[in-house]
Protein backbone atom coordinates (compact mmCIF):
# COMPACT_ATOMS: atom_id res chain seq x y z
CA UNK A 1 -5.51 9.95 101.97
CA UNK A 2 -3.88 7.95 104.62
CA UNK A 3 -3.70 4.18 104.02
CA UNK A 4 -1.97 3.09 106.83
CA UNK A 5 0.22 4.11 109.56
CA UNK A 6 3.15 1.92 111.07
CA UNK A 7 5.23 1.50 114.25
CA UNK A 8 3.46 3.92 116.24
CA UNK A 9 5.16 7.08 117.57
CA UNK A 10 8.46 5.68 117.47
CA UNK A 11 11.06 7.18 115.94
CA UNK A 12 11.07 5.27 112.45
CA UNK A 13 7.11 5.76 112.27
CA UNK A 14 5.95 5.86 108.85
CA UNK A 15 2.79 6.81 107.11
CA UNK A 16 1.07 5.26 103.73
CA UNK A 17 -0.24 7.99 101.53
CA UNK A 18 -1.92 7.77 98.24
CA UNK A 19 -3.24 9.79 96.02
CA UNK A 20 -4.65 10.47 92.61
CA UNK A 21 -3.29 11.92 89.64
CA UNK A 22 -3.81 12.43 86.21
CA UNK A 23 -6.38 9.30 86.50
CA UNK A 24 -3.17 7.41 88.08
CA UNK A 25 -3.05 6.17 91.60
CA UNK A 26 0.31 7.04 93.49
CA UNK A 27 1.11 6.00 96.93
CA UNK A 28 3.95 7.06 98.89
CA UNK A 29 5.16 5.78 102.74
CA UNK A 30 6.67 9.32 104.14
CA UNK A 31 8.93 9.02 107.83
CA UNK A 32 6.23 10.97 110.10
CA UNK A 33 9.64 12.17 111.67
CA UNK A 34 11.21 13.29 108.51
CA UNK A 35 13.00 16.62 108.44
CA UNK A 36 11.91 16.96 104.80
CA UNK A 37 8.09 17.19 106.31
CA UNK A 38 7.55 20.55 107.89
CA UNK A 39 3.80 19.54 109.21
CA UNK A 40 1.08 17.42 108.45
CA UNK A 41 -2.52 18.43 108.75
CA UNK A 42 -5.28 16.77 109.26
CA UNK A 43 -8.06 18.05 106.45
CA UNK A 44 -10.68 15.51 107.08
CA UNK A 45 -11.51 12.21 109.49
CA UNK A 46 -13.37 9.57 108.67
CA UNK A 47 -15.06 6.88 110.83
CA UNK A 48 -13.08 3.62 109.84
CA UNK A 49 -13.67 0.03 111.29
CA UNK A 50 -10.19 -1.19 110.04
CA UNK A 51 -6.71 0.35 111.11
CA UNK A 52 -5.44 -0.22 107.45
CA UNK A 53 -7.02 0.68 104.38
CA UNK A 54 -5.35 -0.77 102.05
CA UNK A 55 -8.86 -2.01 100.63
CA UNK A 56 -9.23 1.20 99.11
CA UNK A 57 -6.78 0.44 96.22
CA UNK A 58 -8.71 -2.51 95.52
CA UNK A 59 -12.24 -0.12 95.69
CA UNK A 60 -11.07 2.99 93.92
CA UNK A 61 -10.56 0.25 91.31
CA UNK A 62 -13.81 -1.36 91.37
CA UNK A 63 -15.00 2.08 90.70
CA UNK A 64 -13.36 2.93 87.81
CA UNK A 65 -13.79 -0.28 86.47
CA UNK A 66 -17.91 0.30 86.91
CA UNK A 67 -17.86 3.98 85.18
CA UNK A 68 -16.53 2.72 82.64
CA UNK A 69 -18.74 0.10 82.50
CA UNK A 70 -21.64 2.93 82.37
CA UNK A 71 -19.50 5.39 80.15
CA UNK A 72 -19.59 2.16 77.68
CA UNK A 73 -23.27 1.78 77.69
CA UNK A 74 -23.80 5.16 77.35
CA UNK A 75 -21.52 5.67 74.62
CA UNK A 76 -23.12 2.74 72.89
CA UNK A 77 -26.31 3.67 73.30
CA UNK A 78 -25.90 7.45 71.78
CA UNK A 79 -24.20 5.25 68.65
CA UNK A 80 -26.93 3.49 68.13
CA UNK A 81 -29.07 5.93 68.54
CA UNK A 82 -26.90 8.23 65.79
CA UNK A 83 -26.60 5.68 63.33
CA UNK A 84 -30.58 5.21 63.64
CA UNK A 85 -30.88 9.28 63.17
CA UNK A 86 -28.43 8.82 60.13
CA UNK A 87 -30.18 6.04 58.45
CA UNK A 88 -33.43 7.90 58.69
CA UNK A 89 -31.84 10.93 57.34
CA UNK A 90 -30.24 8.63 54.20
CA UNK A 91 -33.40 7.52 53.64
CA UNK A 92 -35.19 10.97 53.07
CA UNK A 93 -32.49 12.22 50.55
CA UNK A 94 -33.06 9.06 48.65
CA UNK A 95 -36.58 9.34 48.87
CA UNK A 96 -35.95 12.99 47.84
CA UNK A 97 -33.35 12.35 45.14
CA UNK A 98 -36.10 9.53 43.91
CA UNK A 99 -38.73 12.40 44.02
CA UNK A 100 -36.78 14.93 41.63
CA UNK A 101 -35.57 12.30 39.40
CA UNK A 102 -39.38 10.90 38.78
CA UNK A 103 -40.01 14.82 38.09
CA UNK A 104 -37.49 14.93 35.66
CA UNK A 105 -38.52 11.70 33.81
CA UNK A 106 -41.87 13.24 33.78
CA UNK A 107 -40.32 16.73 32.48
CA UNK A 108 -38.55 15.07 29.50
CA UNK A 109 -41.84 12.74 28.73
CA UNK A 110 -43.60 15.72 28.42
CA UNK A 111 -40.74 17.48 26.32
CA UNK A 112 -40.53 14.42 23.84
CA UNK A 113 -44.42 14.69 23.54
CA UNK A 114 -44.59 18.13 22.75
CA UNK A 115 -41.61 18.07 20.18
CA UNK A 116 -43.70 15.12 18.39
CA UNK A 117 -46.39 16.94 18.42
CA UNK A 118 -44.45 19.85 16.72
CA UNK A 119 -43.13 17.40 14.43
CA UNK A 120 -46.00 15.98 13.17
CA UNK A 121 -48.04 19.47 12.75
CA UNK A 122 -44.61 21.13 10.88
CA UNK A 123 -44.68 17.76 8.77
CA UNK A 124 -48.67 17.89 7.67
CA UNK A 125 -47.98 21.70 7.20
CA UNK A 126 -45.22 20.68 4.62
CA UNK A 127 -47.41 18.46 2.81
CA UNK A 128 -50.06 21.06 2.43
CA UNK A 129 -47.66 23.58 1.22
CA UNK A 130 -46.41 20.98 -1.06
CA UNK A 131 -49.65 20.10 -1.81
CA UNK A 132 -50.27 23.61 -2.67
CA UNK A 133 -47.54 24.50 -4.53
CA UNK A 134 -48.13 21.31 -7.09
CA UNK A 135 -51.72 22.62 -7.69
CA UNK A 136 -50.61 26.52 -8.79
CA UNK A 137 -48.21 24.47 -10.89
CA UNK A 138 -51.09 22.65 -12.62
């Protein structure tokens, strides 16, 4: 893009170019009567109300500054809205882990019961037997 152009069509005419890259704004001022430039081409007019435009620099700014303005909000946004998805998703396993631990407790209440139970019927068993045994004696 050309910012500015200087001193008319004499011969030490100059032109202001800039350009973008990488992300990185570059501007150049080029002789227009160079021997180094072989021909310049017009690609593209615009309709301009200044004869400099050395506003742009100050615009292209502006703009970046604003998308990354809306890049930030985004980005935060999509945080929040992850650390909300993994919150909910810490709370099921717990709920889950709390769920299968509960069925284990229950599990080896049941276990303890039934061994008691075992326990007390081998026990009255032994007495009887004992019982028995002391009355063929007699």
């Amino acid at each position: 893009m050309v910012l500015a152009r200087k001193h008319g069509n004499e011969p030490g005419a100059t032109i202001t170019v800039r350009k973008v890259t990488k992300g990185v704004g570059v501007e150049r001022i080029f002789p227009i009567f160079s021997p180094v430039i072989d021909k310049i081409e017009i690609i593209k007019k615009g309709k301009v109300r200044r004869s400099k435009l050395y506003h742009i620099r100050e615009k292209v700014s502006r703009e970046i500054r604003r998308q990354m303005r809306k890049a930030m909000l985004v980005n935060t946004t999509s945080l929040s809205e992850i650390q909300k998805k993994q919150d909910e998703e810490e709370k099921e396993k717990a709920e889950a882990l709390k769920k299968e631990q509960e069925a284990k407790a229950k599990e080896a209440v049941a276990a303890e019961e039934k061994k008691t139970e075992e326990n007390s019927t081998e026990n009255t068993e032994d007495k009887k037997e004992d019982n028995v045994v002391v009355e063929k004696k007699d």
